[in-house]
PDB file of N, CA and C in Angstrom:
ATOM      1  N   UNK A   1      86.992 103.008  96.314  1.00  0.00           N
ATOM      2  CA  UNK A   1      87.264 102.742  94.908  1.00  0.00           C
ATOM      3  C   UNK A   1      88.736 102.393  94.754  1.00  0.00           C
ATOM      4  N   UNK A   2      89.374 101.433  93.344  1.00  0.00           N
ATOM      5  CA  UNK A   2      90.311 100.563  93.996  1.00  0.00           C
ATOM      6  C   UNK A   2      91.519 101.837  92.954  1.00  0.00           C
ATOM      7  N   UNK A   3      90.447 102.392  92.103  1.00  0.00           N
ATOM      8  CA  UNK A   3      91.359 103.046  90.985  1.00  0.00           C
ATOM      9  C   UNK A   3      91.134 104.817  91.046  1.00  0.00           C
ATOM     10  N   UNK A   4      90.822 105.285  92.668  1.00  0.00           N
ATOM     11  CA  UNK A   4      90.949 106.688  92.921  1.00  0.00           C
ATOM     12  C   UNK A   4      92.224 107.428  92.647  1.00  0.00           C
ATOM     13  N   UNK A   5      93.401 106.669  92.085  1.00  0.00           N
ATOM     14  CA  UNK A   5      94.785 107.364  92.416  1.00  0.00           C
ATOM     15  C   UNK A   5      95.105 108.597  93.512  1.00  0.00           C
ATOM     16  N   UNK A   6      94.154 109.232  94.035  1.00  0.00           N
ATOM     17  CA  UNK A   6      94.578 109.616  95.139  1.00  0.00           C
ATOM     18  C   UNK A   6      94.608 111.086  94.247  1.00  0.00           C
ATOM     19  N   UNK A   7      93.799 111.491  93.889  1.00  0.00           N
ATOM     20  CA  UNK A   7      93.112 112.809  93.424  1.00  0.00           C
ATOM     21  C   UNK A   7      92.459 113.752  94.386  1.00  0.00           C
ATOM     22  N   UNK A   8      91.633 113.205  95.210  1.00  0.00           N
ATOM     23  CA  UNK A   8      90.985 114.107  96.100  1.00  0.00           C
ATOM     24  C   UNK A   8      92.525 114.841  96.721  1.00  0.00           C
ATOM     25  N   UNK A   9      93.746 114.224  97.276  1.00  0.00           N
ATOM     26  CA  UNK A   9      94.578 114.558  98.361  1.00  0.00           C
ATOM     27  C   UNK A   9      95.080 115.800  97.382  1.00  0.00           C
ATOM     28  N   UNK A  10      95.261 115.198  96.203  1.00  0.00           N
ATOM     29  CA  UNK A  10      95.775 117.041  95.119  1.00  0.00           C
ATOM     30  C   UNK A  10      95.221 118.369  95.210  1.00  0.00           C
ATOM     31  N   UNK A  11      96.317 119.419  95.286  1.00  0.00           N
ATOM     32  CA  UNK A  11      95.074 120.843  94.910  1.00  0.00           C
ATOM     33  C   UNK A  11      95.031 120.949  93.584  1.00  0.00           C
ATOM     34  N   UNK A  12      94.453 121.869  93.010  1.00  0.00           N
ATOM     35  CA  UNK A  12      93.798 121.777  91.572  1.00  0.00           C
ATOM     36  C   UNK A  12      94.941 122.271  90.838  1.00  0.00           C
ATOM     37  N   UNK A  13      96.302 123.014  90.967  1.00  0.00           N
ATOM     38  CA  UNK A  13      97.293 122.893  90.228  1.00  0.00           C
ATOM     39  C   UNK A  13      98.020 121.874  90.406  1.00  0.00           C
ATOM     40  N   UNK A  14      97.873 120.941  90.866  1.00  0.00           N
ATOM     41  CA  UNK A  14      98.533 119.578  90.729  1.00  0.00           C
ATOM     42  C   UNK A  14      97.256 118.527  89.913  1.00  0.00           C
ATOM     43  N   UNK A  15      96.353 118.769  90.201  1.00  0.00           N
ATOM     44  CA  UNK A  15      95.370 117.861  89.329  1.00  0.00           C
ATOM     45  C   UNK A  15      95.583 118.871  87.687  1.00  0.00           C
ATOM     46  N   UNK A  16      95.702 119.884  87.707  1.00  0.00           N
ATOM     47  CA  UNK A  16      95.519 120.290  86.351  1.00  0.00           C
ATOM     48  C   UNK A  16      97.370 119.695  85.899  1.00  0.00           C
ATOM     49  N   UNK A  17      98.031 119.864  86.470  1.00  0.00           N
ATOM     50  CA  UNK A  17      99.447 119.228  85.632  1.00  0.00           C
ATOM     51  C   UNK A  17      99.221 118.063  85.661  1.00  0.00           C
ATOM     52  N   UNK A  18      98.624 116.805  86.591  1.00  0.00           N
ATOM     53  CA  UNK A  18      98.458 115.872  86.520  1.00  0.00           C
ATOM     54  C   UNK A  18      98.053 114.992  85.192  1.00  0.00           C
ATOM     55  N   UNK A  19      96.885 116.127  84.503  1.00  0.00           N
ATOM     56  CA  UNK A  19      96.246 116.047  83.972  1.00  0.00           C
ATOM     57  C   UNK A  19      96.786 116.227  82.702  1.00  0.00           C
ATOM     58  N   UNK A  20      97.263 117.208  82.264  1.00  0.00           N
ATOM     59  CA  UNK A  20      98.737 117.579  80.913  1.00  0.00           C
ATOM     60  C   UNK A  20      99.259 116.230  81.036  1.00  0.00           C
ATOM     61  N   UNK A  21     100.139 115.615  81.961  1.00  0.00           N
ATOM     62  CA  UNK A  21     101.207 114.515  81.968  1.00  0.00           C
ATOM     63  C   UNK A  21     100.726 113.103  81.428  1.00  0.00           C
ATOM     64  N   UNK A  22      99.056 113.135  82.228  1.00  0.00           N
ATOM     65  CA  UNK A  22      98.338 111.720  81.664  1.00  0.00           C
ATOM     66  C   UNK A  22      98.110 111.843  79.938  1.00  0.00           C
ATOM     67  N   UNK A  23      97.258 113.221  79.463  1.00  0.00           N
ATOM     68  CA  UNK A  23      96.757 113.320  78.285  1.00  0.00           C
ATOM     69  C   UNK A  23      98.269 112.971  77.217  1.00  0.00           C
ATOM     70  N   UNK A  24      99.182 113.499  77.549  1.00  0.00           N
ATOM     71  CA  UNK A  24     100.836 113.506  76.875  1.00  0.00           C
ATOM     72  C   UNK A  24     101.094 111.993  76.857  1.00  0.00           C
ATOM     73  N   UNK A  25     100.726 111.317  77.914  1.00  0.00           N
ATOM     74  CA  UNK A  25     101.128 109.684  77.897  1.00  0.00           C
ATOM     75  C   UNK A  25     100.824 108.665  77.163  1.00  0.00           C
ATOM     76  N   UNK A  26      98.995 109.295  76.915  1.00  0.00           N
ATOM     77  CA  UNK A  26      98.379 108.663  76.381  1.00  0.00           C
ATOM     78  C   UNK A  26      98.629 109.211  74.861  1.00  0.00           C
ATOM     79  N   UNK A  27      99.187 110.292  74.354  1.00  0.00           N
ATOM     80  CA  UNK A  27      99.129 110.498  72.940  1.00  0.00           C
ATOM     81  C   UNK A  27     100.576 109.748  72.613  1.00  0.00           C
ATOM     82  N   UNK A  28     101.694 109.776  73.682  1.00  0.00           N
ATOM     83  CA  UNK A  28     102.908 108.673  72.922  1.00  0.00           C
ATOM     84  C   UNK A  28     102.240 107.179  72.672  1.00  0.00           C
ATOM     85  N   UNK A  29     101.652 106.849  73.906  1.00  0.00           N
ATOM     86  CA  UNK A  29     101.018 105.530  73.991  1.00  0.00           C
ATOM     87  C   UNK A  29     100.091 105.114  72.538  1.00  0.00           C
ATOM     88  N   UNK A  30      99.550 106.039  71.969  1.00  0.00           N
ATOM     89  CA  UNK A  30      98.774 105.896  70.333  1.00  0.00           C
ATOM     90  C   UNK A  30      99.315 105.798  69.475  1.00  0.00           C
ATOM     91  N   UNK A  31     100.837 106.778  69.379  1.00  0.00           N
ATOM     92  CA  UNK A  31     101.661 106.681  68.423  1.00  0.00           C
ATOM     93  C   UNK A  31     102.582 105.416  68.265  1.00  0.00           C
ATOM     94  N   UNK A  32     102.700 105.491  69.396  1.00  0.00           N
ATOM     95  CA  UNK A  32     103.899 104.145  69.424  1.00  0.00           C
ATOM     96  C   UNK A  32     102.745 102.720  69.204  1.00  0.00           C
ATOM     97  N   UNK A  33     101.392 102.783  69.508  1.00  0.00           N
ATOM     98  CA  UNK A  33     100.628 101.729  69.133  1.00  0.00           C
ATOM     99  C   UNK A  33     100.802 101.441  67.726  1.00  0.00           C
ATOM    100  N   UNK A  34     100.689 103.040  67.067  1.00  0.00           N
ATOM    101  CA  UNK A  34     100.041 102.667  65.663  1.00  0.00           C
ATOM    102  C   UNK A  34     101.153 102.373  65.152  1.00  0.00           C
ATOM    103  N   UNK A  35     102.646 102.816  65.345  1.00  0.00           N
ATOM    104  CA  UNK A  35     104.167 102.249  64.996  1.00  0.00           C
ATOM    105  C   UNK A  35     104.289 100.611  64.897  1.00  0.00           C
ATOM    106  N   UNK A  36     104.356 100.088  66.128  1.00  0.00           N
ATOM    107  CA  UNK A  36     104.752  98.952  66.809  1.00  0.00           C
ATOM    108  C   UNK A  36     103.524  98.482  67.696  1.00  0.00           C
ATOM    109  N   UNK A  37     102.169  97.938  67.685  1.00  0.00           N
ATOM    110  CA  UNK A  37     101.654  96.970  68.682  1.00  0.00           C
ATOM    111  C   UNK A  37     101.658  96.927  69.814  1.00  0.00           C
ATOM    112  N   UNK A  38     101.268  97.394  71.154  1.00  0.00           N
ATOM    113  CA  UNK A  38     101.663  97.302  72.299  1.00  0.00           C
ATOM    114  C   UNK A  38     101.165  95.575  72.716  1.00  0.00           C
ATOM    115  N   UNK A  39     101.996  95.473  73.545  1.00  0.00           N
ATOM    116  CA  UNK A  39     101.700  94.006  73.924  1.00  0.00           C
ATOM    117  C   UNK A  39     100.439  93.487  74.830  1.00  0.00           C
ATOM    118  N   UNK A  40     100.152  94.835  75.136  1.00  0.00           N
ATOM    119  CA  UNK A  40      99.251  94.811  76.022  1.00  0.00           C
ATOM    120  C   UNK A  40      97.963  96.449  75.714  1.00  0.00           C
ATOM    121  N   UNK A  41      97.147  96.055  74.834  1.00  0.00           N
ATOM    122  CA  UNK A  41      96.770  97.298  74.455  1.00  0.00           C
ATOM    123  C   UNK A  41      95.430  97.989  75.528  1.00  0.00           C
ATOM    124  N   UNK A  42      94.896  97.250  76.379  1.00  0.00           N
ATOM    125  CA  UNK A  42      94.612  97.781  77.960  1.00  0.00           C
ATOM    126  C   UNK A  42      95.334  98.695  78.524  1.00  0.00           C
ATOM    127  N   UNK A  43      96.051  99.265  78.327  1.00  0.00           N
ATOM    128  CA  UNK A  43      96.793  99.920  79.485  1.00  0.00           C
ATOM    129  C   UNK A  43      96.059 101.448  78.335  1.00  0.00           C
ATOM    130  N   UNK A  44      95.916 101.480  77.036  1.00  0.00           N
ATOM    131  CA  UNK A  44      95.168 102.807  76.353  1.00  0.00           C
ATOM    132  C   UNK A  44      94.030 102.596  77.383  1.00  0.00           C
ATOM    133  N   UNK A  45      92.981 101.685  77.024  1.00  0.00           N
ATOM    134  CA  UNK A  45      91.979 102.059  77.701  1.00  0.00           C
ATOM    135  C   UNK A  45      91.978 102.406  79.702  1.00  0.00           C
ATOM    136  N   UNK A  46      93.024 102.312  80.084  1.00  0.00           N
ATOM    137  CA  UNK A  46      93.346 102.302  81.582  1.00  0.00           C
ATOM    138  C   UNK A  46      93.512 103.821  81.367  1.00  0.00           C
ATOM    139  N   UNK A  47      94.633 104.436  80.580  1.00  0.00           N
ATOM    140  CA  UNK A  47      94.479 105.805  80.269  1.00  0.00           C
ATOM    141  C   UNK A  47      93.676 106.560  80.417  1.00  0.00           C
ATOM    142  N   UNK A  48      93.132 106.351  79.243  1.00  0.00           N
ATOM    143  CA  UNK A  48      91.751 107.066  78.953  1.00  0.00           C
ATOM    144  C   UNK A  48      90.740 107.085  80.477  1.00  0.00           C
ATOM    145  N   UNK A  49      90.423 105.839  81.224  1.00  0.00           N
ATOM    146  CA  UNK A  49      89.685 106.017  81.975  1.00  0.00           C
ATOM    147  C   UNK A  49      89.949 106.881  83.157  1.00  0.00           C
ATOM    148  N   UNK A  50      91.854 106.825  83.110  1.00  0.00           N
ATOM    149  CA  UNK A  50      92.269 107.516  84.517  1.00  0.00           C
ATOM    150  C   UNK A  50      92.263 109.436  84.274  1.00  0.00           C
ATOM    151  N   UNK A  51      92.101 109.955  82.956  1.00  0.00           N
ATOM    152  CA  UNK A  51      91.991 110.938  82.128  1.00  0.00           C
ATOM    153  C   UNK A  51      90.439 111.401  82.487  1.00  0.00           C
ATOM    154  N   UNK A  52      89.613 110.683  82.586  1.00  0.00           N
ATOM    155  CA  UNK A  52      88.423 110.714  82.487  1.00  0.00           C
ATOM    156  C   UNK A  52      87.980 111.042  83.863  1.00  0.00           C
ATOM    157  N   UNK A  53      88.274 110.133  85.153  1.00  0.00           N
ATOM    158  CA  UNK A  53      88.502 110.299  86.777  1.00  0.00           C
ATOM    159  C   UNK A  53      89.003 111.803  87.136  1.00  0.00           C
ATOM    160  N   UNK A  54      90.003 111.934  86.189  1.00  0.00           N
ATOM    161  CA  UNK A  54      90.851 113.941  86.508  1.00  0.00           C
ATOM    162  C   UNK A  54      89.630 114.685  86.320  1.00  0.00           C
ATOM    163  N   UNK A  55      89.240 114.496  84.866  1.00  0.00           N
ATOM    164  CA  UNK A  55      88.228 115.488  84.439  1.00  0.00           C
ATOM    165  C   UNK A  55      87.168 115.413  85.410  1.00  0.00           C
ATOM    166  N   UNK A  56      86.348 114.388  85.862  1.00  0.00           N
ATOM    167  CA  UNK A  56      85.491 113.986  87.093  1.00  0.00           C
ATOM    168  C   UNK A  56      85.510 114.800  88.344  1.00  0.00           C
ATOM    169  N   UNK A  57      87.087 114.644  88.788  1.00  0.00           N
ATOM    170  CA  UNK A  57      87.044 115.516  90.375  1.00  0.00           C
ATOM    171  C   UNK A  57      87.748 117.345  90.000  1.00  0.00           C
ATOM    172  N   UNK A  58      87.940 117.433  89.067  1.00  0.00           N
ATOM    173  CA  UNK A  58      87.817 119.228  88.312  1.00  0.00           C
ATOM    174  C   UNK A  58      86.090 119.355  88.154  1.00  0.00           C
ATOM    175  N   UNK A  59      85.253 118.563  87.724  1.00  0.00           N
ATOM    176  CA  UNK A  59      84.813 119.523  87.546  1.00  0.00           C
ATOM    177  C   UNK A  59      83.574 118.889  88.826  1.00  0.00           C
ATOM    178  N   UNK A  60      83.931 118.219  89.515  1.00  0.00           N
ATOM    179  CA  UNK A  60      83.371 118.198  90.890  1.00  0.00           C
ATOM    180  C   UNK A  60      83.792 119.539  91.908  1.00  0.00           C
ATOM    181  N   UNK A  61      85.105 119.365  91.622  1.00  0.00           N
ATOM    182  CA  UNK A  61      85.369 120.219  92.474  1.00  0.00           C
ATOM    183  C   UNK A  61      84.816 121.992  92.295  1.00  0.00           C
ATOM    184  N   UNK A  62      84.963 122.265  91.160  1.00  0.00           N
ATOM    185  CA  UNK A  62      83.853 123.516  89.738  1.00  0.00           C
ATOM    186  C   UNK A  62      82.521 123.343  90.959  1.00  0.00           C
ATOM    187  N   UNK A  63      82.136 122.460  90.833  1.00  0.00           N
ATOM    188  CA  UNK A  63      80.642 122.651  91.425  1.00  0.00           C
ATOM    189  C   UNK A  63      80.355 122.583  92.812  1.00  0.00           C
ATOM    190  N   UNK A  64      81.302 122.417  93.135  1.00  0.00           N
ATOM    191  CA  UNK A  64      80.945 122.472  95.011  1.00  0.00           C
ATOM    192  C   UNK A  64      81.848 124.294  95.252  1.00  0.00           C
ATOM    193  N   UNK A  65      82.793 124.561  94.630  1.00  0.00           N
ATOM    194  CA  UNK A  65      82.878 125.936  94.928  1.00  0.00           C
ATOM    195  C   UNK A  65      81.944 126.684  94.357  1.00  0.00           C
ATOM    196  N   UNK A  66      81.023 126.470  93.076  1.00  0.00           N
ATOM    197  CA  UNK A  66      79.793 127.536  92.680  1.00  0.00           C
ATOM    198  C   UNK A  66      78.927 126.960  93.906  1.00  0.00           C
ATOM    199  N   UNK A  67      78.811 125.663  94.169  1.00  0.00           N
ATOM    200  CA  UNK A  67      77.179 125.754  95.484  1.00  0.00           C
ATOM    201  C   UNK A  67      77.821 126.823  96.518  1.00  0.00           C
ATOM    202  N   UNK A  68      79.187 126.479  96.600  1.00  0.00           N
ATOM    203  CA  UNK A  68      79.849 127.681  98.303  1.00  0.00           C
ATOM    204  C   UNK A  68      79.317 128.879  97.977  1.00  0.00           C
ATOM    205  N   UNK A  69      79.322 128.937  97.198  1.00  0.00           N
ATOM    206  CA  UNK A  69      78.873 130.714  96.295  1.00  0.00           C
ATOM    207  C   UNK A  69      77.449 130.853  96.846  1.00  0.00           C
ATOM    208  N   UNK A  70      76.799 130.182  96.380  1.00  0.00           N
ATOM    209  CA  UNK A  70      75.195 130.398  96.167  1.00  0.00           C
ATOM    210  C   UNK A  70      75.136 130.187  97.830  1.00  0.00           C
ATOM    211  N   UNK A  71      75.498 129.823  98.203  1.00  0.00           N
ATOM    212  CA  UNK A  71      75.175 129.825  99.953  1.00  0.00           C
ATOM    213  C   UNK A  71      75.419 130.967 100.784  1.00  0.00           C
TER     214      UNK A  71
END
Protein backbone atom coordinates (compact mmCIF):
# COMPACT_ATOMS: atom_id res chain seq x y z
CA UNK A 1 0.00 0.00 0.00
CA UNK A 2 1.45 3.32 -1.32
CA UNK A 3 -0.17 5.41 1.73
CA UNK A 4 0.84 2.92 4.88
CA UNK A 5 3.01 5.81 6.43
CA UNK A 6 4.80 3.30 8.18
CA UNK A 7 2.41 2.57 11.19
CA UNK A 8 2.92 -1.02 11.61
CA UNK A 9 6.99 -0.07 12.50
CA UNK A 10 5.29 2.28 15.61
CA UNK A 11 4.51 0.95 19.17
CA UNK A 12 1.14 2.00 20.27
CA UNK A 13 2.44 5.08 22.29
CA UNK A 14 3.78 6.48 19.28
CA UNK A 15 0.69 5.58 17.14
CA UNK A 16 -1.51 7.03 19.94
CA UNK A 17 0.63 10.56 19.86
CA UNK A 18 0.76 10.13 16.28
CA UNK A 19 -2.62 10.18 16.33
CA UNK A 20 -3.28 13.57 18.78
CA UNK A 21 -0.72 15.41 16.20
CA UNK A 22 -2.75 14.28 12.93
CA UNK A 23 -6.38 14.97 14.61
CA UNK A 24 -4.70 18.75 15.87
CA UNK A 25 -3.59 19.25 12.09
CA UNK A 26 -6.52 18.55 10.73
CA UNK A 27 -8.64 20.88 13.15
CA UNK A 28 -6.05 24.04 12.20
CA UNK A 29 -6.39 22.79 8.60
CA UNK A 30 -10.62 23.51 8.99
CA UNK A 31 -10.14 26.61 10.64
CA UNK A 32 -7.79 28.19 8.53
CA UNK A 33 -10.10 26.67 5.53
CA UNK A 34 -13.11 28.29 6.81
CA UNK A 35 -10.82 31.77 7.38
CA UNK A 36 -8.95 31.83 4.06
CA UNK A 37 -9.56 28.90 1.22
CA UNK A 38 -6.88 26.45 1.03
CA UNK A 39 -5.52 26.25 -2.38
CA UNK A 40 -5.64 22.92 -2.42
CA UNK A 41 -8.57 21.56 -0.33
CA UNK A 42 -7.43 17.60 -0.82
CA UNK A 43 -4.93 17.61 1.50
CA UNK A 44 -8.46 17.78 4.38
CA UNK A 45 -9.56 14.82 2.79
CA UNK A 46 -5.78 13.18 2.76
CA UNK A 47 -6.14 13.96 6.58
CA UNK A 48 -8.99 12.56 7.40
CA UNK A 49 -8.09 9.38 5.51
CA UNK A 50 -4.54 9.16 7.16
CA UNK A 51 -6.63 9.67 10.74
CA UNK A 52 -8.75 6.95 9.71
CA UNK A 53 -5.50 4.30 8.72
CA UNK A 54 -4.27 5.22 12.78
CA UNK A 55 -7.63 4.32 14.01
CA UNK A 56 -7.43 1.02 11.59
CA UNK A 57 -4.02 -0.42 12.94
CA UNK A 58 -5.18 0.54 16.98
CA UNK A 59 -7.77 -1.17 16.73
CA UNK A 60 -6.21 -4.05 14.67
CA UNK A 61 -3.78 -4.18 16.83
CA UNK A 62 -6.95 -4.30 20.08
CA UNK A 63 -7.82 -7.47 18.31
CA UNK A 64 -4.95 -9.56 17.70
CA UNK A 65 -3.86 -9.02 21.47
CA UNK A 66 -7.66 -10.14 22.67
CA UNK A 67 -7.26 -13.38 19.99
CA UNK A 68 -3.46 -13.83 22.03
CA UNK A 69 -5.72 -13.97 25.04
CA UNK A 70 -8.27 -16.42 23.96
CA UNK A 71 -5.45 -18.77 22.87
Amino acid sequence: MKNNLGLKELSDKELQERLEVEQMQLVKMKINHAVSPLENSNVLRTARKNIARIHTEIRMRQLNSEASKVE
